[in-house]
Each structure stands twice: as structure tokens, then as C-alpha cells.
Protein backbone atom coordinates (compact mmCIF):
# COMPACT_ATOMS: atom_id res chain seq x y z
CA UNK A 1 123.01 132.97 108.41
CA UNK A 2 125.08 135.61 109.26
CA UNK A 3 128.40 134.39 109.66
CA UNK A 4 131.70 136.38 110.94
CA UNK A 5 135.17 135.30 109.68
CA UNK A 6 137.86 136.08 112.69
CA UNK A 7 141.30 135.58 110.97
CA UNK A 8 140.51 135.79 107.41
CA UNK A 9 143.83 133.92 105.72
CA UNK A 10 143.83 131.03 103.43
CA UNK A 11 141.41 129.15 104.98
CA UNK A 12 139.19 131.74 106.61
CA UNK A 13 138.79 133.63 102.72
CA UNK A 14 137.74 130.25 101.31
CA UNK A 15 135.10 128.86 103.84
CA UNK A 16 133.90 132.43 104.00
CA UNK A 17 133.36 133.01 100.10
CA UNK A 18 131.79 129.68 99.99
CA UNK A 19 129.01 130.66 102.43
CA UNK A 20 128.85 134.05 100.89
CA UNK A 21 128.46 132.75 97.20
CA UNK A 22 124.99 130.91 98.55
CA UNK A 23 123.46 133.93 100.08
CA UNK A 24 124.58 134.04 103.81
CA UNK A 25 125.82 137.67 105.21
CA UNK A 26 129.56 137.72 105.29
CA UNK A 27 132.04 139.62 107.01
CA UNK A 28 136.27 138.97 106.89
CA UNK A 29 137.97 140.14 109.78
CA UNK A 30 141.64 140.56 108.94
CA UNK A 31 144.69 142.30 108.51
CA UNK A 32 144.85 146.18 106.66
CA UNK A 33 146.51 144.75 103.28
CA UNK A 34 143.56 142.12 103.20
CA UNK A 35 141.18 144.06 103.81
CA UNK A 36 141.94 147.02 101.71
CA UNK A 37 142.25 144.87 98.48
CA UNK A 38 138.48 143.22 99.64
CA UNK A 39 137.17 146.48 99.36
CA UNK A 40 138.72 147.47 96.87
CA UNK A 41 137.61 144.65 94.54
CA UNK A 42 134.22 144.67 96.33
CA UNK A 43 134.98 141.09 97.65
CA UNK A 44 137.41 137.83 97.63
CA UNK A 45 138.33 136.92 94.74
CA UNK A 46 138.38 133.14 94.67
CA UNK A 47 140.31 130.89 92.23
CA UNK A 48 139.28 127.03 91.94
CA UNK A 49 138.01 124.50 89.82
CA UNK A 50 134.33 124.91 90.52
CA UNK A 51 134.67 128.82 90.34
CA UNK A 52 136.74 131.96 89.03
CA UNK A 53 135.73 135.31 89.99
CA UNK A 54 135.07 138.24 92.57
CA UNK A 55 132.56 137.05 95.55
CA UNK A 56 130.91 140.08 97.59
CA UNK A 57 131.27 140.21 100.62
CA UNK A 58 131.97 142.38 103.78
CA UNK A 59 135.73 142.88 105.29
CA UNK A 60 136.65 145.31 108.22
CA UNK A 61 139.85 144.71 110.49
CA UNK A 62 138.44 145.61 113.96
CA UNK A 63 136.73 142.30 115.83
CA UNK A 64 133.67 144.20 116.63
CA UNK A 65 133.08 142.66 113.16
CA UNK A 66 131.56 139.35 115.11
CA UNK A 67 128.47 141.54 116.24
CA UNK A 68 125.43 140.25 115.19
CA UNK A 69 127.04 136.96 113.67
CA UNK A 70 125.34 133.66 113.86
CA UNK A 71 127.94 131.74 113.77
CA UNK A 72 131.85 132.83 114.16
CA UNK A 73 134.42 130.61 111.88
CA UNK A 74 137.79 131.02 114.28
CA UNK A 75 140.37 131.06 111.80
CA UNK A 76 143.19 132.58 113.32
CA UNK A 77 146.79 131.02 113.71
CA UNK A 78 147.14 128.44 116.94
CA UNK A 79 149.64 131.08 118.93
CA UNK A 80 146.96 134.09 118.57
CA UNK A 81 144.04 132.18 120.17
CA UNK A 82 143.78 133.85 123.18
CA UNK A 83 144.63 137.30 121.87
CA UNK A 84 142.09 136.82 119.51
CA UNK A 85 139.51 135.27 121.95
CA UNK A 86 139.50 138.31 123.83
CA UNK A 87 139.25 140.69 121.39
CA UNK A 88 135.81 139.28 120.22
CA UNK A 89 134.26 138.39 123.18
CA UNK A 90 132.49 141.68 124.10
CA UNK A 91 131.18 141.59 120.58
CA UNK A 92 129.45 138.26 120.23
CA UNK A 93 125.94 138.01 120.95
CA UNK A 94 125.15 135.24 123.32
CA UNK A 95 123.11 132.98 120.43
CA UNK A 96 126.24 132.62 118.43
CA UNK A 97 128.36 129.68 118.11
CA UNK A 98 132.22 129.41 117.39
CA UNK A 99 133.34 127.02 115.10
CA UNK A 100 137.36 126.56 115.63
CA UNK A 101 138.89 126.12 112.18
CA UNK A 102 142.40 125.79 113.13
CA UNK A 103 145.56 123.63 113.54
CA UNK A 104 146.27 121.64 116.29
CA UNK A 105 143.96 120.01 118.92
CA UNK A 106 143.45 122.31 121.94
CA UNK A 107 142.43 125.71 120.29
CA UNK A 108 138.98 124.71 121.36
CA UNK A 109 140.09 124.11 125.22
CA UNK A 110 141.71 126.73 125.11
CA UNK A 111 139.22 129.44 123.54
CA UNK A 112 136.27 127.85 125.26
CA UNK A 113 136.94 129.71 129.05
CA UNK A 114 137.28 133.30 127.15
CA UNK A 115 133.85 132.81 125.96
CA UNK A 116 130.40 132.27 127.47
CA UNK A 117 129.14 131.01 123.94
CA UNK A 118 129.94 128.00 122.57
CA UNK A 119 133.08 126.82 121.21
CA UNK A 120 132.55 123.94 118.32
CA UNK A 121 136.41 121.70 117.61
CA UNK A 122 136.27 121.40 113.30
CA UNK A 123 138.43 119.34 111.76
CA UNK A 124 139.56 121.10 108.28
CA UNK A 125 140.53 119.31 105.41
CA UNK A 126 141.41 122.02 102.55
CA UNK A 127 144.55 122.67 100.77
CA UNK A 128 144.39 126.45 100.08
CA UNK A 129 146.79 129.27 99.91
CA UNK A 130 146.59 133.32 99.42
CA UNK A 131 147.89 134.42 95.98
CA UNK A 132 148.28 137.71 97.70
CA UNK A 133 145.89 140.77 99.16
CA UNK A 134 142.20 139.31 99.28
CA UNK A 135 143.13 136.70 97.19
CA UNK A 136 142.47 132.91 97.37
CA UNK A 137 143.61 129.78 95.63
CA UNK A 138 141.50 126.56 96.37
CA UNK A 139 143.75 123.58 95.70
CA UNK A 140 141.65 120.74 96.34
CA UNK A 141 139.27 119.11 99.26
CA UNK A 142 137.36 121.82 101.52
CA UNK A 143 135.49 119.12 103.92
CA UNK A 144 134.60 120.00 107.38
CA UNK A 145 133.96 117.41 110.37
CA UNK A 146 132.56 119.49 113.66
CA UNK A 147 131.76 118.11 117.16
CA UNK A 148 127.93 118.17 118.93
CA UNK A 149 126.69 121.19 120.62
CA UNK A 150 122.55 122.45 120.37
CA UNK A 151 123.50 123.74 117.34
CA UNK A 152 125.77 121.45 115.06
CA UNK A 153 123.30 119.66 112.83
CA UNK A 154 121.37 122.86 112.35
CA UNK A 155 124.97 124.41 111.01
CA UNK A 156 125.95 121.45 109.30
CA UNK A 157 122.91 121.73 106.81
CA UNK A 158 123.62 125.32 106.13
CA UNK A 159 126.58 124.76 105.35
CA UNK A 160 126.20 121.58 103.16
CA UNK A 161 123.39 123.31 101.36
CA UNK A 162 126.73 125.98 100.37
CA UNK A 163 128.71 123.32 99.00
CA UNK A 164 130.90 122.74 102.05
CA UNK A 165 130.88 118.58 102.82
CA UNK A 166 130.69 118.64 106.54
CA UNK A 167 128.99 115.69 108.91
CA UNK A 168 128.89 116.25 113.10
CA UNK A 169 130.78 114.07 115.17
CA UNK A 170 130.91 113.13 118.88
CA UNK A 171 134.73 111.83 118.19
CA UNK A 172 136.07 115.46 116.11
CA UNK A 173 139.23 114.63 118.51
CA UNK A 174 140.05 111.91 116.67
CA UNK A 175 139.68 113.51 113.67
CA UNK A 176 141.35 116.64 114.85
CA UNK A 177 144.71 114.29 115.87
CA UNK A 178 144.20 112.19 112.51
CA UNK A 179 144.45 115.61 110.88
CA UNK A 180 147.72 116.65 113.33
CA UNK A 181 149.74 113.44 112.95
CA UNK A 182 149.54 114.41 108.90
CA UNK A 183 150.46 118.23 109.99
CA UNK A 184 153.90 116.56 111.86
CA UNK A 185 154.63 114.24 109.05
CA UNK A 186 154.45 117.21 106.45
CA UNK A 187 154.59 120.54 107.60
CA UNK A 188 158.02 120.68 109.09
CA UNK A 189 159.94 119.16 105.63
CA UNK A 190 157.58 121.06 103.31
CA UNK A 191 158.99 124.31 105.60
CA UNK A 192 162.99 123.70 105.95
CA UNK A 193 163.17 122.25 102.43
CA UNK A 194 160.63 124.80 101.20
CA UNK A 195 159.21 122.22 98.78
CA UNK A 196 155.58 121.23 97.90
CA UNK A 197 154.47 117.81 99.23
CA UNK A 198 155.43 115.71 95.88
CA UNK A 199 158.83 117.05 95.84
CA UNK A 200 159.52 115.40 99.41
CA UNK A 201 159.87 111.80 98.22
CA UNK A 202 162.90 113.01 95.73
CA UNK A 203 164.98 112.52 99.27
CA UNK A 204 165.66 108.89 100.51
CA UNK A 205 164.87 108.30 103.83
CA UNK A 206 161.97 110.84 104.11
CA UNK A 207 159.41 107.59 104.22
CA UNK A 208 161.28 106.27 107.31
CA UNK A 209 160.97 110.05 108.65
CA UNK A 210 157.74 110.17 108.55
CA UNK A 211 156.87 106.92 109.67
CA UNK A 212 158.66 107.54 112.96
CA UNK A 213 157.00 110.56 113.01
CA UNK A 214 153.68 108.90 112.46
CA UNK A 215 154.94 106.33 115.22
CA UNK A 216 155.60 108.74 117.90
CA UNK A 217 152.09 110.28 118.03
CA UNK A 218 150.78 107.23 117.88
CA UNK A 219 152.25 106.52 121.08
CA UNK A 220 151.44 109.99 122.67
CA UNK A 221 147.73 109.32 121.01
CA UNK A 222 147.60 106.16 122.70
CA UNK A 223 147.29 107.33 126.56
CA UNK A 224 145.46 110.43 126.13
CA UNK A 225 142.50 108.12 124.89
CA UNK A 226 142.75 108.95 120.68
CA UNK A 227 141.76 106.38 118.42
CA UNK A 228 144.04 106.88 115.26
CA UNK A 229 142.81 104.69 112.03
CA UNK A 230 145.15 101.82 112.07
CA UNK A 231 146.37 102.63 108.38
CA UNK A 232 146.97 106.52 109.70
CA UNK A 233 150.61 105.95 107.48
CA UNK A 234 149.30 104.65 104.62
CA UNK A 235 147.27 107.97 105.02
CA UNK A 236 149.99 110.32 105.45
CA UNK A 237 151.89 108.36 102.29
CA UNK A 238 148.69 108.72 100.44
CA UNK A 239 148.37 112.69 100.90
CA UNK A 240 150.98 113.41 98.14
CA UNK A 241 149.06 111.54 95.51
CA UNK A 242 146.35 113.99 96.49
CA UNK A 243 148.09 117.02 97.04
CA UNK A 244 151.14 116.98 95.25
CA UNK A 245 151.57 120.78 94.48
CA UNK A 246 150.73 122.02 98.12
CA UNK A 247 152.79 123.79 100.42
CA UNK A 248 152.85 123.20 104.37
CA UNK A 249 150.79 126.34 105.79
CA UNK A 250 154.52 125.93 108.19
CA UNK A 251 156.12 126.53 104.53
CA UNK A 252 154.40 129.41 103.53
CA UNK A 253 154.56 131.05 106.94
CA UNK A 254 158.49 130.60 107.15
CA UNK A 255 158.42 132.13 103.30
CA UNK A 256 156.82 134.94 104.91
CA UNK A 257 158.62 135.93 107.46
CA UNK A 258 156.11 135.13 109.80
CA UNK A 259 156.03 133.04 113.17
CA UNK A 260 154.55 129.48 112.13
CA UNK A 261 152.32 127.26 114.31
CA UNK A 262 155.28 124.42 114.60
CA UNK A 263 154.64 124.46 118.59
CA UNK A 264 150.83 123.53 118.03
CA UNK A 265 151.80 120.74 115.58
CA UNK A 266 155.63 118.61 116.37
CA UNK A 267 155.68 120.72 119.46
CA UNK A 268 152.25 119.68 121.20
CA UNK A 269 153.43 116.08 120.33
CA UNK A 270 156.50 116.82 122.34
CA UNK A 271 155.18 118.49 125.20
CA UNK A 272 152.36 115.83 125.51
CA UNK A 273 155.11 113.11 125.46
CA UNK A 274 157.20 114.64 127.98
CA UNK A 275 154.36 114.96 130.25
CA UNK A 276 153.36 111.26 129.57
CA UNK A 277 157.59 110.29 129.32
CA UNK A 278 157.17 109.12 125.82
CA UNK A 279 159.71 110.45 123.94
CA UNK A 280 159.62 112.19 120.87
CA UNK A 281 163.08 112.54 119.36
CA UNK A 282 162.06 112.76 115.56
CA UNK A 283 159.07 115.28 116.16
CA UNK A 284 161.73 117.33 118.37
CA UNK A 285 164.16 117.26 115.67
CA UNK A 286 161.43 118.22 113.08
CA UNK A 287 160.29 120.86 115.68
CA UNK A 288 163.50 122.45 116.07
CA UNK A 289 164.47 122.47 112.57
CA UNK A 290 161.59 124.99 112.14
CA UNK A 291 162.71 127.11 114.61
CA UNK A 292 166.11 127.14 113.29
CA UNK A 293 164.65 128.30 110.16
CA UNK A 294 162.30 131.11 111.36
CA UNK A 295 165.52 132.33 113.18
CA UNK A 296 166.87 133.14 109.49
CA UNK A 297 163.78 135.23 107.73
CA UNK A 298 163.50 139.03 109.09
CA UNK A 299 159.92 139.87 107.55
CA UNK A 300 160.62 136.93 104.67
CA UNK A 301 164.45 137.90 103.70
CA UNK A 302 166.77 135.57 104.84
CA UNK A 303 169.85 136.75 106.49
CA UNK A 304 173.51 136.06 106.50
């Protein structure tokens, strides 16, 4: 295949050497620093237990980078979807099919009107993070679950034949909200306590935080027709066994300097419950923590 990257961070950089390591024709669309250092190095280089090295591959910053691509993995952060969208969309060539990596539940809905091709929901389960300029660190998982369109299953076998565990399903909301109620419980403490997962549990009471977390968009999930797993907080409890080193992508945005996608994650969950008059006091909280501590970093100092 030839696949285009749009948004080539953490996640973008690892799906994208992945494919590129098994022969497809790959191009990262991202930001100058990125980019230069891809070029300069001839490709990603990619850290993880499986593999250590440089993996060629194309990088350019302009989104005319989509043309001619296959298929499209939408990487970029929640709040630049439409931006993004737009930029592309005289690019793509009407074959090609978008597959929306990203945070949150309604990228999809709302990238799919900007587009006349077709716009795929994944579900991403990866913990990755960039060591700096074109370079990634895989942490653990990198497992893909992607809705139905004409072309899923015909994508999905590319892209288990390149290592990637990925299976098609006609319920990726559920999945995609499974994957969000974690992003609520996590992201918000990892970020104001600037901690990695493991370290979380050294506070009493975060348990009972997150399970009223976990509660509350279980209740928003509820109405809008989501079927959660019933042990979703055993789940969520479970992650730091798993992950115990890993840093909210909230965390390492605020450490940054850069505007995090808290209003996709705790903030959806509060809109949607005000609409539905659920409330939502912990996930507000949570959500306005973040905010609080964005208002402190100026380009990732923090001021007085």
C-alpha cells in the first residue's frame, strides 16, 4: 500500500514505521523539527522491544503529502480535526480511505462531512511517546480495532501481515468509549501530578477517583446506546500493571507547553452529560484541573 501519515507524533511515527518496515510506501506529514531530523537520519528511528534502529521512510510537512495514498492514518490531535481535514482534502484521491487514529469518540463524525472518501473510527491501543525530533519510543501494546466500510478487511490483512494486531468491528464505538473512559480515569492525574501511571496509586483516594470517574461515563454511556464491559474498572485498575512507566499523552502535552486534548476526553463526558442532565462533577473537576495547569506552561516553562 501506499499509506500517508497526517499528524506524525507518537502514535502516527509508530504505526507508520511499522507499515514501512514490511515494504508499504510511507510518507510522515508533520511539523518542521520532525521532519527535518527524518530526513536527516533518512527515516524514524524506532526504539522497542521487537526492534532498534533507523526505518526509511518519506516525511514532508505540507498535506499535499496524502496524494496518491491508499490509505490515510489521521493522527492528528482531537482540537485540529477540522483544520487538518481541510487541508488534505483537495489532495486525496477518491479510492483512499481514512483511518481516524485519535482520542476521543467523534473525530470520525466530525472529519467524515470534510471528506467525500471514507472516514474509518480505530480504536488505538499503544503506549508510545517521542524521545524527541523523529524519534519514537514503543512502550508496549500497538493493537488496532477499526469499524466496516468496503474496505476494512482488505486493510486489516495488510496491516496484520506488518505486525500490527488489528480485527474489524461493527461496534468500534464501544471500543472507542471503552478506550475514553480509561483516557478520563488517567490522563487528567498523570497531567496535574505529572507522574507515570504506577506512581498514581502512591496517593490514597485516587481508586475512589477513578471509580467515580469510571461511574460517571458509565452513566453518560448508558443513554447514548454504548455498551461498556461490565468489569470496565477492573480494566482501568488493571492498566497500571500493564503500563506502569507511561505518561498520559494529557501529561506530556502539558510538559510541553502545548494545548492538550482534555475537552475531547473529561470534557466530551461533560458536555454529553449536560446535554443528557447527568452530571459529571468528578470528570469536571478532573477537566478543569487540566486547564488550570495549561494556564501555567508558556511553550513548557512554567510561570510564576
Amino acid at each position: 500500500m501506499k499509506v500517508a501519515v497526517m499528524g506524525a507524533g507518537a502514535v502516527g511515527c509508530y504505526f507508520g514505521a511499522m507499515l514501512a518496515r514490511h515494504g508499504h510506501d510511507v510518507v510522515l506529514i508533520g511539523r518542521p523539527a520532525h521532519v527535518e531530523a527524518i530526513r536527516d537520519t533518512g527515516g524514524v528511528r524506532l526504539d522497542s522491544k521487537a526492534f532498534a534502529g533507523v526505518v526509511p521512510l518519506a516525511a514532508t510537512t505540507e498535506p499535499d503529502g496524502v496524494a496518491d495514498a491508499d490509505v490515510v492514518l489521521f493522527c492528528v490531535k482531537s482540537g485540529d480535526t477540522e483544520s487538518a481535514g481541510r487541508a488534505m482534502a483537495p489532495f486525496l484521491k477518491d479510492a483512499a480511505t481514512v483511518l481516524s487514529l485519535q482520542n476521543g469518540v467523534d473525530n470520525p463524525a466530525r472529519l467524515q462531512p470534510l471528506l467525500r472518501q471514507s472516514v474509518v473510527a480505530a480504536a488505538v491501543y499503544v503506549a508510545t511517546e517521542m524521545a524527541g525530533p523523529g524519534h519514537v519510543i514503543h512502550h508496549g501494546r500497538g493493537d488496532l480495532v477499526i469499524g466496516v466500510s468496503a474496505d476494512s478487511e482488505a486493510i486489516a490483512a495488510q496491516l496484520s501481515a506488518a505486525a500490527i494486531p488489528i480485527r474489524v468491528s461493527d461496534r468500534v464505538v464501544d471500543q472507542l468509549w471503552a478506550k475514553l473512559v480509561v483516557n478520563c480515569a488517567y490522563n487528567a492525574l498523570s497531567a496535574v501530578a505529572q507522574l507515570p501511571y504506577g506512581r498514581l496509586f502512591d496517593v490514597e483516594g485516587v481508586r475512589e477517583v477513578m471509580r467515580n470517574v469510571v461511574e460517571e461515563c458509565a452513566a453518560v454511556a448508558g443513554p447514548l446506546g454504548v455498551a461498556l464491559p461490565n468489569d470496565i474498572y477492573a480494566s482501568v485498575v488493571a492498566l497500571v500493571t500493564s503500563m506502569p512507566n507511561q505518561y498520559s499523552s494529557t501529561a506530556q502535552d502539558v510538559a510541553r507547553g502545548r494545548p492538550s486534548e482534555i475537552d475531547f476526553l473529561n470534557g466530551y463526558v461533560v458536555r454529553k452529560g449536560a446535554e443528557l442532565n447527568i452530571p459529571t462533577p468528578v470528570n469536571l473537576t478532573l477537566l478543569c484541573m487540566v486547564k488550570l495547569k495549561e494556564l501555567t506552561h508558556d511553550n513548557g516553562k512554567e510561570q510564576a
